[in-house]
C-alpha atoms as a PDB file:
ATOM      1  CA  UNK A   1      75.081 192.876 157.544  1.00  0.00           C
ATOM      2  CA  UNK A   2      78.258 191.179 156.561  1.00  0.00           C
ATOM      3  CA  UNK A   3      79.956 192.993 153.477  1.00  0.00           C
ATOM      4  CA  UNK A   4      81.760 190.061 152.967  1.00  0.00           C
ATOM      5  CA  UNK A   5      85.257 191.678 153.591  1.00  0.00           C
ATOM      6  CA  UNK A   6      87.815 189.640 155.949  1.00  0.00           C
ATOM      7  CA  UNK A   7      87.861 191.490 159.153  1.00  0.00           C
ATOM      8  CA  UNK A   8      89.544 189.009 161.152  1.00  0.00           C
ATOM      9  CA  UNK A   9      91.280 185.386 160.618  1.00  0.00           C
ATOM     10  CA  UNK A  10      92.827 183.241 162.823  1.00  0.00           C
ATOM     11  CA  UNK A  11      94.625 179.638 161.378  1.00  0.00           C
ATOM     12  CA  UNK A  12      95.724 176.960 164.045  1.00  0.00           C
ATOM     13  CA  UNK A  13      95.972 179.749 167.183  1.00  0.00           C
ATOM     14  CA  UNK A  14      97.862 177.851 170.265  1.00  0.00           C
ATOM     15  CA  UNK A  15      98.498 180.248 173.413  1.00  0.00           C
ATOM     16  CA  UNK A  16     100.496 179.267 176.578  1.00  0.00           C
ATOM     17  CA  UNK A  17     100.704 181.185 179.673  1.00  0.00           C
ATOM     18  CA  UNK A  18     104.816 179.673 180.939  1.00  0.00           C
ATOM     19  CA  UNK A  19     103.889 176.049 180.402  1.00  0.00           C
ATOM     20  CA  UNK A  20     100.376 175.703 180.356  1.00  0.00           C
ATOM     21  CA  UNK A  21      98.790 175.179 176.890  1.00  0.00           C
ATOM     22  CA  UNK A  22      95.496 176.974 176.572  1.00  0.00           C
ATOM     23  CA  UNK A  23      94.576 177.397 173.143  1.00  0.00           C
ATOM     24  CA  UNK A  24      95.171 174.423 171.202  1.00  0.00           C
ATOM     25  CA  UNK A  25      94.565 174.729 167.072  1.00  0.00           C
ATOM     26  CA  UNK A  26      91.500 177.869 167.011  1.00  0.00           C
ATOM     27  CA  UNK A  27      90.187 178.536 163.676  1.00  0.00           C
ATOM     28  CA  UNK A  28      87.955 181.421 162.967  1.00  0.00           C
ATOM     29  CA  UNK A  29      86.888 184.319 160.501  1.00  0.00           C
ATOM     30  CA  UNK A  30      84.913 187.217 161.255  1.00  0.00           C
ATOM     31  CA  UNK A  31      83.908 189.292 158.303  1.00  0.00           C
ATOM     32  CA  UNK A  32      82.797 192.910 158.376  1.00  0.00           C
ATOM     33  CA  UNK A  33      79.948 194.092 160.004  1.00  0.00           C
ATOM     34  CA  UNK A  34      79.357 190.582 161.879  1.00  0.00           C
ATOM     35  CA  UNK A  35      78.990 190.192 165.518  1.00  0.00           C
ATOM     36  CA  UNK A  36      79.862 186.700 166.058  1.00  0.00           C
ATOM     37  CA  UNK A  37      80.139 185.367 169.832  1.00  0.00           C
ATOM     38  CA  UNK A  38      82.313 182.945 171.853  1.00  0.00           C
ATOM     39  CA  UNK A  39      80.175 180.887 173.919  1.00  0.00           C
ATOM     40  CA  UNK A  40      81.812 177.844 176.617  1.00  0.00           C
ATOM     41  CA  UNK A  41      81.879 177.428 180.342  1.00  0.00           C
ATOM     42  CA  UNK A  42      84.571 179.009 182.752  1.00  0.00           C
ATOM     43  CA  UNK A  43      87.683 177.769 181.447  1.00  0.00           C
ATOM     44  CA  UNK A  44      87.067 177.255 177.971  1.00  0.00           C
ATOM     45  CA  UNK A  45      89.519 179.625 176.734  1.00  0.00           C
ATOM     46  CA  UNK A  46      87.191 182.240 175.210  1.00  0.00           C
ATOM     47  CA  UNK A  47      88.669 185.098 177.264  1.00  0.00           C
ATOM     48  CA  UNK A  48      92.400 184.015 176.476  1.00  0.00           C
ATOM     49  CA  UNK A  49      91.605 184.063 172.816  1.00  0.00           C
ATOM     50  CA  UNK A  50      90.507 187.768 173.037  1.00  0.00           C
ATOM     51  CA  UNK A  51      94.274 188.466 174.868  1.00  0.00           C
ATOM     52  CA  UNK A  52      95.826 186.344 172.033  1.00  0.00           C
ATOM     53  CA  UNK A  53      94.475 188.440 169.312  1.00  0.00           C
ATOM     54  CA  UNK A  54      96.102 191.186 171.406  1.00  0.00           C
ATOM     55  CA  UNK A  55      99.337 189.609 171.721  1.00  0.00           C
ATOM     56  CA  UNK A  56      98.872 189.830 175.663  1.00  0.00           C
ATOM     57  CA  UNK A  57      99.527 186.281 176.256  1.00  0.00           C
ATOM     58  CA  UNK A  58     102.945 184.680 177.586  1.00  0.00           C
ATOM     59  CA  UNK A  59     103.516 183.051 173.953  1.00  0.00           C
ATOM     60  CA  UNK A  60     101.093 182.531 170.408  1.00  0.00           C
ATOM     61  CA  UNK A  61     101.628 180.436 167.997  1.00  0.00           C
ATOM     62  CA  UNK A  62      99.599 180.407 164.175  1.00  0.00           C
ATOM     63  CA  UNK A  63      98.588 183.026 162.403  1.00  0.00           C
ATOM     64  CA  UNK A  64      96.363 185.731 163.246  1.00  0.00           C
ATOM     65  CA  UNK A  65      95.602 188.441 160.414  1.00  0.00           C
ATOM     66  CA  UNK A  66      93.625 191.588 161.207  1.00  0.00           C
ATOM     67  CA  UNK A  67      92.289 193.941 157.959  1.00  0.00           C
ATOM     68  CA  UNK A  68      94.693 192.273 156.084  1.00  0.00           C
ATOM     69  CA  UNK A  69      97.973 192.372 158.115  1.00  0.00           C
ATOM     70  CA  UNK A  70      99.362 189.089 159.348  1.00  0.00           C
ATOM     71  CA  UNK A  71     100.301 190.233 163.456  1.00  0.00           C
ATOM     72  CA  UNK A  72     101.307 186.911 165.194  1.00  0.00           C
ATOM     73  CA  UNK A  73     104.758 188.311 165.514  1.00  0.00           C
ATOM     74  CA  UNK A  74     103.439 192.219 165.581  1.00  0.00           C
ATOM     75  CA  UNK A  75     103.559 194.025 169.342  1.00  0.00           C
ATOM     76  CA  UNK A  76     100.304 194.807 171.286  1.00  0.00           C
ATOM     77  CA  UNK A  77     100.351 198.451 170.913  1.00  0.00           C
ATOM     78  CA  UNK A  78     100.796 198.107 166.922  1.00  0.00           C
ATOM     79  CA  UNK A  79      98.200 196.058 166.448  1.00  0.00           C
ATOM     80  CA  UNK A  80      95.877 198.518 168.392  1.00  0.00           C
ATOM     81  CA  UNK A  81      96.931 200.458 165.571  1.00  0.00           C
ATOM     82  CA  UNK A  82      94.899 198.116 163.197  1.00  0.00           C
ATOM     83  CA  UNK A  83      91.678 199.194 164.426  1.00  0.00           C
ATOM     84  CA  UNK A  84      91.254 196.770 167.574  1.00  0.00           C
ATOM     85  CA  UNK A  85      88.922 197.634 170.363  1.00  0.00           C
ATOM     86  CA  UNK A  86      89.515 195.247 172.958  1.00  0.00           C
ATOM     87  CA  UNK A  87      87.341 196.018 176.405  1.00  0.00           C
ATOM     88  CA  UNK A  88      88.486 193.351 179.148  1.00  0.00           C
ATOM     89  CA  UNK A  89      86.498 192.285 181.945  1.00  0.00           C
ATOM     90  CA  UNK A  90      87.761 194.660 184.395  1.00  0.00           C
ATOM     91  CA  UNK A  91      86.526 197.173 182.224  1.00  0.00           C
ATOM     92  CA  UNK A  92      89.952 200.257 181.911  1.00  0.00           C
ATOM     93  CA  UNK A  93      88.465 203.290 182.868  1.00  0.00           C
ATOM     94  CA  UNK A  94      90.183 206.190 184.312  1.00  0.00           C
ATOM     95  CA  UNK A  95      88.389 205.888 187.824  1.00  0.00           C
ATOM     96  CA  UNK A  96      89.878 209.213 188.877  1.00  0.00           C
ATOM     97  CA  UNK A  97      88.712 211.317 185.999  1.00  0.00           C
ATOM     98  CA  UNK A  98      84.969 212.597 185.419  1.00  0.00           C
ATOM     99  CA  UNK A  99      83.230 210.918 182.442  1.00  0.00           C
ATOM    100  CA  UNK A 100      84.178 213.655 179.991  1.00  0.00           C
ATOM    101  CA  UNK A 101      87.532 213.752 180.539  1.00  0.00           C
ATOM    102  CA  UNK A 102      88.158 209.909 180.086  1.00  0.00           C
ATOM    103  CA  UNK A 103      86.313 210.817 176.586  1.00  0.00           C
ATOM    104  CA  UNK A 104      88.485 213.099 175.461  1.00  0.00           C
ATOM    105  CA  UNK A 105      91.658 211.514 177.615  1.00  0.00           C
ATOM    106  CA  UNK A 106      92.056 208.581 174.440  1.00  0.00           C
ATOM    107  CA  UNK A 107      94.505 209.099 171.797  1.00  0.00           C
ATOM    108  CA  UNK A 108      93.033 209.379 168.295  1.00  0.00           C
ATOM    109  CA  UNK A 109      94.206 206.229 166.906  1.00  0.00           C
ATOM    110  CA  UNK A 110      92.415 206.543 163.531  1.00  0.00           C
ATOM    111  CA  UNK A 111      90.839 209.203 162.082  1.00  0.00           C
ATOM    112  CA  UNK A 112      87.022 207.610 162.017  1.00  0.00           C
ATOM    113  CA  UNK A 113      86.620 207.780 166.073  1.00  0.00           C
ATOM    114  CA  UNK A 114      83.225 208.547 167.030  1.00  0.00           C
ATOM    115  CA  UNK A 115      82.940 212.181 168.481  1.00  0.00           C
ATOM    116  CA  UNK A 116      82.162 213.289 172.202  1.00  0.00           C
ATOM    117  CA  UNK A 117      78.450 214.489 170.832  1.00  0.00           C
ATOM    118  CA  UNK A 118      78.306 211.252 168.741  1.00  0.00           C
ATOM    119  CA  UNK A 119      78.950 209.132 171.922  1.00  0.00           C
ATOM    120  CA  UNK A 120      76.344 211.296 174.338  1.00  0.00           C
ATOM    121  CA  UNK A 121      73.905 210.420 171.548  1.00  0.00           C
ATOM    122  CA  UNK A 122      73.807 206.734 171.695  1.00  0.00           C
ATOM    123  CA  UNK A 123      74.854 207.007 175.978  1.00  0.00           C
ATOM    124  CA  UNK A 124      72.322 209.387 176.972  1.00  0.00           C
ATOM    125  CA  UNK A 125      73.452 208.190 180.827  1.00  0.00           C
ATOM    126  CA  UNK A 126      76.818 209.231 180.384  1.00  0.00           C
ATOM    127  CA  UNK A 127      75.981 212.970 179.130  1.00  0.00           C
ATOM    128  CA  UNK A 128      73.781 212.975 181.961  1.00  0.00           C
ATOM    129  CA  UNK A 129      76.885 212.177 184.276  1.00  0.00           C
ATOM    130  CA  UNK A 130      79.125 213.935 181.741  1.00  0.00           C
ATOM    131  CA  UNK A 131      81.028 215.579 185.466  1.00  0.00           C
ATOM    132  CA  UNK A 132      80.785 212.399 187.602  1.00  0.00           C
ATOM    133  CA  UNK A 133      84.086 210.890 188.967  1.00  0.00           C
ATOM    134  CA  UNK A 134      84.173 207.702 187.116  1.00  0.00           C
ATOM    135  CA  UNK A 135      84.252 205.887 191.339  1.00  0.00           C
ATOM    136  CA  UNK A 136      80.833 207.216 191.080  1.00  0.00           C
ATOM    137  CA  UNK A 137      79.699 205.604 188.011  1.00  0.00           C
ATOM    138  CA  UNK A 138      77.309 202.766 188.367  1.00  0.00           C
ATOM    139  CA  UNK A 139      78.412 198.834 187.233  1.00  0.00           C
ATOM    140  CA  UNK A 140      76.239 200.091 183.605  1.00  0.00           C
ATOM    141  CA  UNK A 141      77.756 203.503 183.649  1.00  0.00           C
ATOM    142  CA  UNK A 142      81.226 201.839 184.000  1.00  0.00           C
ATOM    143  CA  UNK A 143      80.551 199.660 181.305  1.00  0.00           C
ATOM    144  CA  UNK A 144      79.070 202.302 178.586  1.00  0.00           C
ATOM    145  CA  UNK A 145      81.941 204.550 179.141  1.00  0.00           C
ATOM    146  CA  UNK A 146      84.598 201.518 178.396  1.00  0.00           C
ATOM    147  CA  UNK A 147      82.618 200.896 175.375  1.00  0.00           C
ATOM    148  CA  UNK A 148      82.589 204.667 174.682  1.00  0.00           C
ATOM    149  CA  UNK A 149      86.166 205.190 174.811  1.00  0.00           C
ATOM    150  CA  UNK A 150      87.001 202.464 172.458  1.00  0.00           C
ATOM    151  CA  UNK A 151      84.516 204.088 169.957  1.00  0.00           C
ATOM    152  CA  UNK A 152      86.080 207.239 170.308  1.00  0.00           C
ATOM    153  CA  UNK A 153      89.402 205.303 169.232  1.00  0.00           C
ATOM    154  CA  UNK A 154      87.807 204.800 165.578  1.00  0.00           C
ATOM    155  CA  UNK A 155      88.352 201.231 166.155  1.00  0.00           C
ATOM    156  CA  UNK A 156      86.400 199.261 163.743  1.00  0.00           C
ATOM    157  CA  UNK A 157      86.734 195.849 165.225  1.00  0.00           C
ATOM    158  CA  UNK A 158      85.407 195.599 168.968  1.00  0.00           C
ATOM    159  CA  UNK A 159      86.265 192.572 171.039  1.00  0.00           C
ATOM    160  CA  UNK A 160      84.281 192.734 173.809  1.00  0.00           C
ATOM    161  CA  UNK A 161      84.623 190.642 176.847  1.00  0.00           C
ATOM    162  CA  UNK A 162      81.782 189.970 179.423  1.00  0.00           C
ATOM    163  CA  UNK A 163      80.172 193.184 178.777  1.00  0.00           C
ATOM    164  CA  UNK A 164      76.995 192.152 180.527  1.00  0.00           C
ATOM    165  CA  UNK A 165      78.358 190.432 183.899  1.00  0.00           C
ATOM    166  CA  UNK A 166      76.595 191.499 186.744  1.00  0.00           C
ATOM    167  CA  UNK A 167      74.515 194.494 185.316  1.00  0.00           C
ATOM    168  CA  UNK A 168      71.286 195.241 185.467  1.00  0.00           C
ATOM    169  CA  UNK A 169      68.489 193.561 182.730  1.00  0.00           C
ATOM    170  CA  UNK A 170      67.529 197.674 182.107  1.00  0.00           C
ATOM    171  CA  UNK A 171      71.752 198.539 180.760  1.00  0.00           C
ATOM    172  CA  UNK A 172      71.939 194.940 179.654  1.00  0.00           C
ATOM    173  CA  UNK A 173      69.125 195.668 177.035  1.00  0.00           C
ATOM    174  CA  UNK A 174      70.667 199.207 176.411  1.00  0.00           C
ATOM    175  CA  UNK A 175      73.901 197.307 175.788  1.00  0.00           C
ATOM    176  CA  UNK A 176      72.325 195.206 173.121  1.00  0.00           C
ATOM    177  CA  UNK A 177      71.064 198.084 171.061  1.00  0.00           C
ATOM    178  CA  UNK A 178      74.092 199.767 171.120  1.00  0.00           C
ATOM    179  CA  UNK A 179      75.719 196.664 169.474  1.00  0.00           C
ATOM    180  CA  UNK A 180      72.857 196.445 167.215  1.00  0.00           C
ATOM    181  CA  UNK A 181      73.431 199.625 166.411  1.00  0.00           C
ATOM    182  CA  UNK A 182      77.107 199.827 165.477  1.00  0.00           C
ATOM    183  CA  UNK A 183      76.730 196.434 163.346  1.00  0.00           C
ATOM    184  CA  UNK A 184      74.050 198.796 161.636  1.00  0.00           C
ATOM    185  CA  UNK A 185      77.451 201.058 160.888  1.00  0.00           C
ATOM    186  CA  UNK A 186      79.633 198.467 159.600  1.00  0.00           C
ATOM    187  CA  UNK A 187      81.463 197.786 163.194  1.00  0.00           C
ATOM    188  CA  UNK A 188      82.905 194.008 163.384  1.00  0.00           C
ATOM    189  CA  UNK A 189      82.149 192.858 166.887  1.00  0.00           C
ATOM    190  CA  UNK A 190      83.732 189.834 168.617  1.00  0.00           C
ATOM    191  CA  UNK A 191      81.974 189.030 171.861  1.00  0.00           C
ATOM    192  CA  UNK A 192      82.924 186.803 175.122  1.00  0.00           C
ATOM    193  CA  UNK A 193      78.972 186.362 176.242  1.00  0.00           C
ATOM    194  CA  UNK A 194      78.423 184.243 179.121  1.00  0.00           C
ATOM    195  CA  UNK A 195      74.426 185.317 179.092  1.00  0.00           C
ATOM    196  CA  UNK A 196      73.163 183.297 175.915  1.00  0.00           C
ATOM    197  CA  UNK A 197      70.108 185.017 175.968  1.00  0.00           C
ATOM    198  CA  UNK A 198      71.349 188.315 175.311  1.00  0.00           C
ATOM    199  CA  UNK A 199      73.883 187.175 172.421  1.00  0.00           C
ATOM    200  CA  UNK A 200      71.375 184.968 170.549  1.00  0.00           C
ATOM    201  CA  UNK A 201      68.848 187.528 168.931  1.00  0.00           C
ATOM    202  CA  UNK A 202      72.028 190.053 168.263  1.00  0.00           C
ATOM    203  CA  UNK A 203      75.121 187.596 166.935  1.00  0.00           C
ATOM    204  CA  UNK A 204      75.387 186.805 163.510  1.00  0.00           C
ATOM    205  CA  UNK A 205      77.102 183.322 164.511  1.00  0.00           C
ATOM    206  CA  UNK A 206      78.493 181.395 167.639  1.00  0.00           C
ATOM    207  CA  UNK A 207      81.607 179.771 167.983  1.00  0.00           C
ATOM    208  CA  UNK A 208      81.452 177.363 171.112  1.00  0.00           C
ATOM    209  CA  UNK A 209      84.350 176.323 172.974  1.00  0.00           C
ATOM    210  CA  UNK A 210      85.223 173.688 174.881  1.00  0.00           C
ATOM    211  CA  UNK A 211      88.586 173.167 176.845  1.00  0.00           C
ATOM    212  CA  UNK A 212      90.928 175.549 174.751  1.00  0.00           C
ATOM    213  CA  UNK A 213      89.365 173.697 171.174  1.00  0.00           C
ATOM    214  CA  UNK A 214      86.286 174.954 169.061  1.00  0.00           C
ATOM    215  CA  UNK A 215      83.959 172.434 168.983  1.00  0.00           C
ATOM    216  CA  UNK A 216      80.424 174.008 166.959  1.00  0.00           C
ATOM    217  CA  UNK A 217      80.087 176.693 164.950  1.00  0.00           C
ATOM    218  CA  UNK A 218      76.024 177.446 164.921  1.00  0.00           C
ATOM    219  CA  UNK A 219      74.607 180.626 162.276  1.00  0.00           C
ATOM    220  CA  UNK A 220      71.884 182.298 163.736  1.00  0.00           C
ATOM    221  CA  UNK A 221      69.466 180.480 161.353  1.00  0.00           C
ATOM    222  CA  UNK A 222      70.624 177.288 163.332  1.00  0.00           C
ATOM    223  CA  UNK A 223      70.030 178.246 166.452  1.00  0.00           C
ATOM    224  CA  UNK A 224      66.465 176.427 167.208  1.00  0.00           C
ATOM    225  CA  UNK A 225      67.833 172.964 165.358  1.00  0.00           C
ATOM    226  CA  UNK A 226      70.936 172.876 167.809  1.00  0.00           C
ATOM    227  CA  UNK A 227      69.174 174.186 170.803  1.00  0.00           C
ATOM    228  CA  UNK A 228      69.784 170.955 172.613  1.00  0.00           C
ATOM    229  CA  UNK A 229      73.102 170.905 171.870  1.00  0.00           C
ATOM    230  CA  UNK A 230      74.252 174.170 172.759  1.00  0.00           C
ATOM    231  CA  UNK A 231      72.569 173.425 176.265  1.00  0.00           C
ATOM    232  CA  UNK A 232      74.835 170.485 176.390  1.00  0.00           C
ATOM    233  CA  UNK A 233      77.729 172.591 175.741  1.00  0.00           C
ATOM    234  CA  UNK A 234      76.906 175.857 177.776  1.00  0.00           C
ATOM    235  CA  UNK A 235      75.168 173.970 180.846  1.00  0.00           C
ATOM    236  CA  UNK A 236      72.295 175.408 180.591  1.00  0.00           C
END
């Protein structure tokens, strides 16, 4: 549960990739130990605001401050430093490497990473392919090991994009336990979900967007009152 402690705030966030406007006034807090989601169609801009927080957009605008530090001006690789996690779509494993070596391949960036034993703990698959080229891992396998690696990072706030596309119901339901799990151990998770299903029962609170704007914010406790709504919103 939420400690109450700022994790994450962002005040009036605009993003541009060379001319185009993407992000246009975002407004959000995440505290500690929430896992709060972004919910919208294609092209709402839920994926660019994970690559803002990173500073991997063409140009930000606002303020963005991350356990306490103010980083709209800051470079991507210091505010890794901060304790960011991000895990983008396309996943950033080392495809040549076996699954133990892309464990151990991460620099320590804070001293709380998770350890190699930790990590086979709550990924039982991956000890089992602990010496399988990572080209051999399955869509899941892929997917736990991404998440893995950040853990190993001691980053204590994940944003996670479209962890669940395409994978089996089986690792999607793993998935959600493991996020379950680190909430349970004071991890703040930010999560691009298209599958609404799998973020309701898990997310603290939902932030829906809608062409580059947030337009609801819905607490879990909300959820069944704004049903309709959401469907509106999500095209369900």
């Amino acid at each position: 549960m939420s400690t109450h402690r700022e994790k994450l705030r962002i005040d009036d966030l605009h993003a541009f990739y060379g001319e185009s406007h993407i992000l246009h006034g975002i407004d959000m807090t995440v505290m500690q130990g929430e896992l709060v989601t972004l919910l919208g169609r294609n092209g709402a801009g839920r994926s660019t605001t994970l690559r803002a927080i990173m500073n991997m957009v063409g140009r930000r605008t606002g303020s963005i401050n991350i356990n306490g530090n103010e980083t709209i001006n800051m470079p991507a690789h210091k505010i890794a430093h901060l304790g960011l996690g991000y895990c983008p779509e396309e996943r950033g494993i080392f495809s040549s490497l076996n699954v133990e070596e892309n464990l151990l391949l991460p620099p320590s960036v804070r001293s709380d990473g998770m350890s190699v034993d930790e990590l086979y703990e709550m990924f039982p698959n991956l000890y089992e392919r602990r010496y399988s080229q990572g080209t051999r891992l399955s869509g899941g396998e892929q997917q736990m090991l991404a998440l893995a690696r950040i853990l190993r990072s001691g980053a204590n706030i994940l944003l996670l994009d479209e962890i669940t596309e395409g994978l089996a119901p089986v690792i999607v339901q793993k998935l959600g336990e493991v996020l379950v799990k680190l909430k349970e151990r004071g991890l703040t998770i930010l999560l691009v979900e298209q599958n609404f299903r799998f973020a309701a029962p898990i997310a603290d609170r939902h932030y829906v967007m809608e062409h580059g704007h947030i337009v609801e914010e819905v607490h879990a406790h909300e959820l069944e009152a704004k049903t309709e709504l959401l469907n509106t919103y999500l095209g369900v």
